[in-house]
Protein backbone atom coordinates (compact mmCIF):
# COMPACT_ATOMS: atom_id res chain seq x y z
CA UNK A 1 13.41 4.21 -8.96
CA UNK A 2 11.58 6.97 -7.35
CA UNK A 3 13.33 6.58 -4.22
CA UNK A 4 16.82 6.95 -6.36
CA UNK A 5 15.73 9.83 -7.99
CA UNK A 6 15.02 11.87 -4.92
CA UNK A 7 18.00 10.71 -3.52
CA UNK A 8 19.75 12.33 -6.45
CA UNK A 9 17.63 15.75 -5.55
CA UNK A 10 19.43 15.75 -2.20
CA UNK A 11 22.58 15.29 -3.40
CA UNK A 12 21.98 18.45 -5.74
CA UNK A 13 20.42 20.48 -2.69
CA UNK A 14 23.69 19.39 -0.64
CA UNK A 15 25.62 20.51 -3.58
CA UNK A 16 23.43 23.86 -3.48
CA UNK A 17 23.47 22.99 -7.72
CA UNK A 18 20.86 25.58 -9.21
CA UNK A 19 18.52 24.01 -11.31
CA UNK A 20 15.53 25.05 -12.83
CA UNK A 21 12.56 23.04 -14.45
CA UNK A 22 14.31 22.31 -17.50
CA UNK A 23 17.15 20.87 -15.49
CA UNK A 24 14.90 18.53 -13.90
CA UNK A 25 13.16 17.29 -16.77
CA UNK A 26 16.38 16.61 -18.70
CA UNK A 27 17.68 14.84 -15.61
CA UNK A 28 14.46 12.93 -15.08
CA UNK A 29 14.93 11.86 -18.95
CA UNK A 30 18.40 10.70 -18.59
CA UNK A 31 17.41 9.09 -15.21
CA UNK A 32 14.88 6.94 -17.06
CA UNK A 33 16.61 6.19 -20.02
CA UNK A 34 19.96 4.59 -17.75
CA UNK A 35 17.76 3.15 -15.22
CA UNK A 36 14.47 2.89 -16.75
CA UNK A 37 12.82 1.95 -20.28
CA UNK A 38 13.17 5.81 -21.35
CA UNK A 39 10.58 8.54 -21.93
CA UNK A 40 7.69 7.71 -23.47
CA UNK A 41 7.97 8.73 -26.90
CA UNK A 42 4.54 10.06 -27.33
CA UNK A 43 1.06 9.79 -25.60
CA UNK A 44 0.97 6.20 -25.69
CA UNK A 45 -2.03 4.26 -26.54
CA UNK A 46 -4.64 3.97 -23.30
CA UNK A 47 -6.70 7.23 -22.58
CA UNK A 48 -7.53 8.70 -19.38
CA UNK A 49 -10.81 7.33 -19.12
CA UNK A 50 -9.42 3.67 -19.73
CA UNK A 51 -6.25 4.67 -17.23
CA UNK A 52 -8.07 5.66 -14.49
CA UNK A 53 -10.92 2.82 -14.82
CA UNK A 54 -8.01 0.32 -14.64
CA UNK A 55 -6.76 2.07 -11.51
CA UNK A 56 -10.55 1.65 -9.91
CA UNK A 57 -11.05 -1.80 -10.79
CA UNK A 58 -8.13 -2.97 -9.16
CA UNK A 59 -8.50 -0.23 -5.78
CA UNK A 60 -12.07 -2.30 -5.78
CA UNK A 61 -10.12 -5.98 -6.49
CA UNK A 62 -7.86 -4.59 -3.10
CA UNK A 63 -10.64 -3.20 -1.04
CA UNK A 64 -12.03 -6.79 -1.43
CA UNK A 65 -9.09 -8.55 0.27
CA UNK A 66 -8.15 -5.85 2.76
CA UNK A 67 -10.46 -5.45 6.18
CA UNK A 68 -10.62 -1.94 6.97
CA UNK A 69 -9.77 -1.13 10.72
CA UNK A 70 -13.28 -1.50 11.88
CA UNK A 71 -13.83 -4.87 9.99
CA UNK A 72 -10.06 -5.60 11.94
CA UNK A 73 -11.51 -4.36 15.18
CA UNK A 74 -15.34 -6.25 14.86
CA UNK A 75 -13.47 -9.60 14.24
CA UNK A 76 -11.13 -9.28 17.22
CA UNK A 77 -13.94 -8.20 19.18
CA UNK A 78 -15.57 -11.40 17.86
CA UNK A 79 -12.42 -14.01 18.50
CA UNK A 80 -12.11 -12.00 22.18
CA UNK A 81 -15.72 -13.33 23.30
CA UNK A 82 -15.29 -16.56 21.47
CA UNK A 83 -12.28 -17.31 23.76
CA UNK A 84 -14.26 -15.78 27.38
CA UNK A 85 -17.70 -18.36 26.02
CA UNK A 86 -14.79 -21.19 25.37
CA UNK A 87 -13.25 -20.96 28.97
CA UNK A 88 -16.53 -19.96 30.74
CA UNK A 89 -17.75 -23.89 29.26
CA UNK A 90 -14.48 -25.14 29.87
CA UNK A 91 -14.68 -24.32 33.48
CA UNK A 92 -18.30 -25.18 33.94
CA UNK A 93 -17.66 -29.09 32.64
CA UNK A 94 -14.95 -28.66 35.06
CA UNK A 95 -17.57 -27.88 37.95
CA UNK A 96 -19.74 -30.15 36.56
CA UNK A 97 -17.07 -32.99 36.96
CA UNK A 98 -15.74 -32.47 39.93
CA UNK A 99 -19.48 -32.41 41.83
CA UNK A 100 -20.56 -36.10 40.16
């Protein structure tokens, strides 16, 4: 919806239509009551404080699940000397073989 909206802000640069702050909040209004739920009709019922914890808890819930790229980077490191100590053995019981 966002993405339509500021296509719609081109179209009235490209158009060169003058609009002032008004304009855009009765536009944004009738944007979001054709494509939307509508306007909120007042304040609504969660604060700030409750808003904004919400938002935290579930930033923590993703920071959880998502490696940063030095957690990314560690574990490759990891998998890359996991594969050279796999092949170095490999080879070695190869040696090892071929000398009985």
């Amino acid at each position: 919806m966002v993405s339509a909206f500021f296509d719609l802000a081109e179209i009235k640069a490209r158009e060169h239509t003058q609009m002032r702050m008004k304009d855009w909040v009765a536009e944004l209004d009738k944007f979001a009551e054709i494509y939307g739920k509508g306007a909120l009709a007042d304040a609504g019922k969660v604060s700030h404080r409750q808003a904004t914890e919400k938002a935290e808890n579930e930033y923590r819930q993703y920071q959880v699940k998502t490696l940063s790229p030095v957690e990314e980077a560690y574990l490759d490191s990891i998998k890359t000397v996991q594969k050279k100590i796999e092949k170095k053995a490999k080879n070695e019981n190869r040696h090892d073989k071929a000398h009985e």
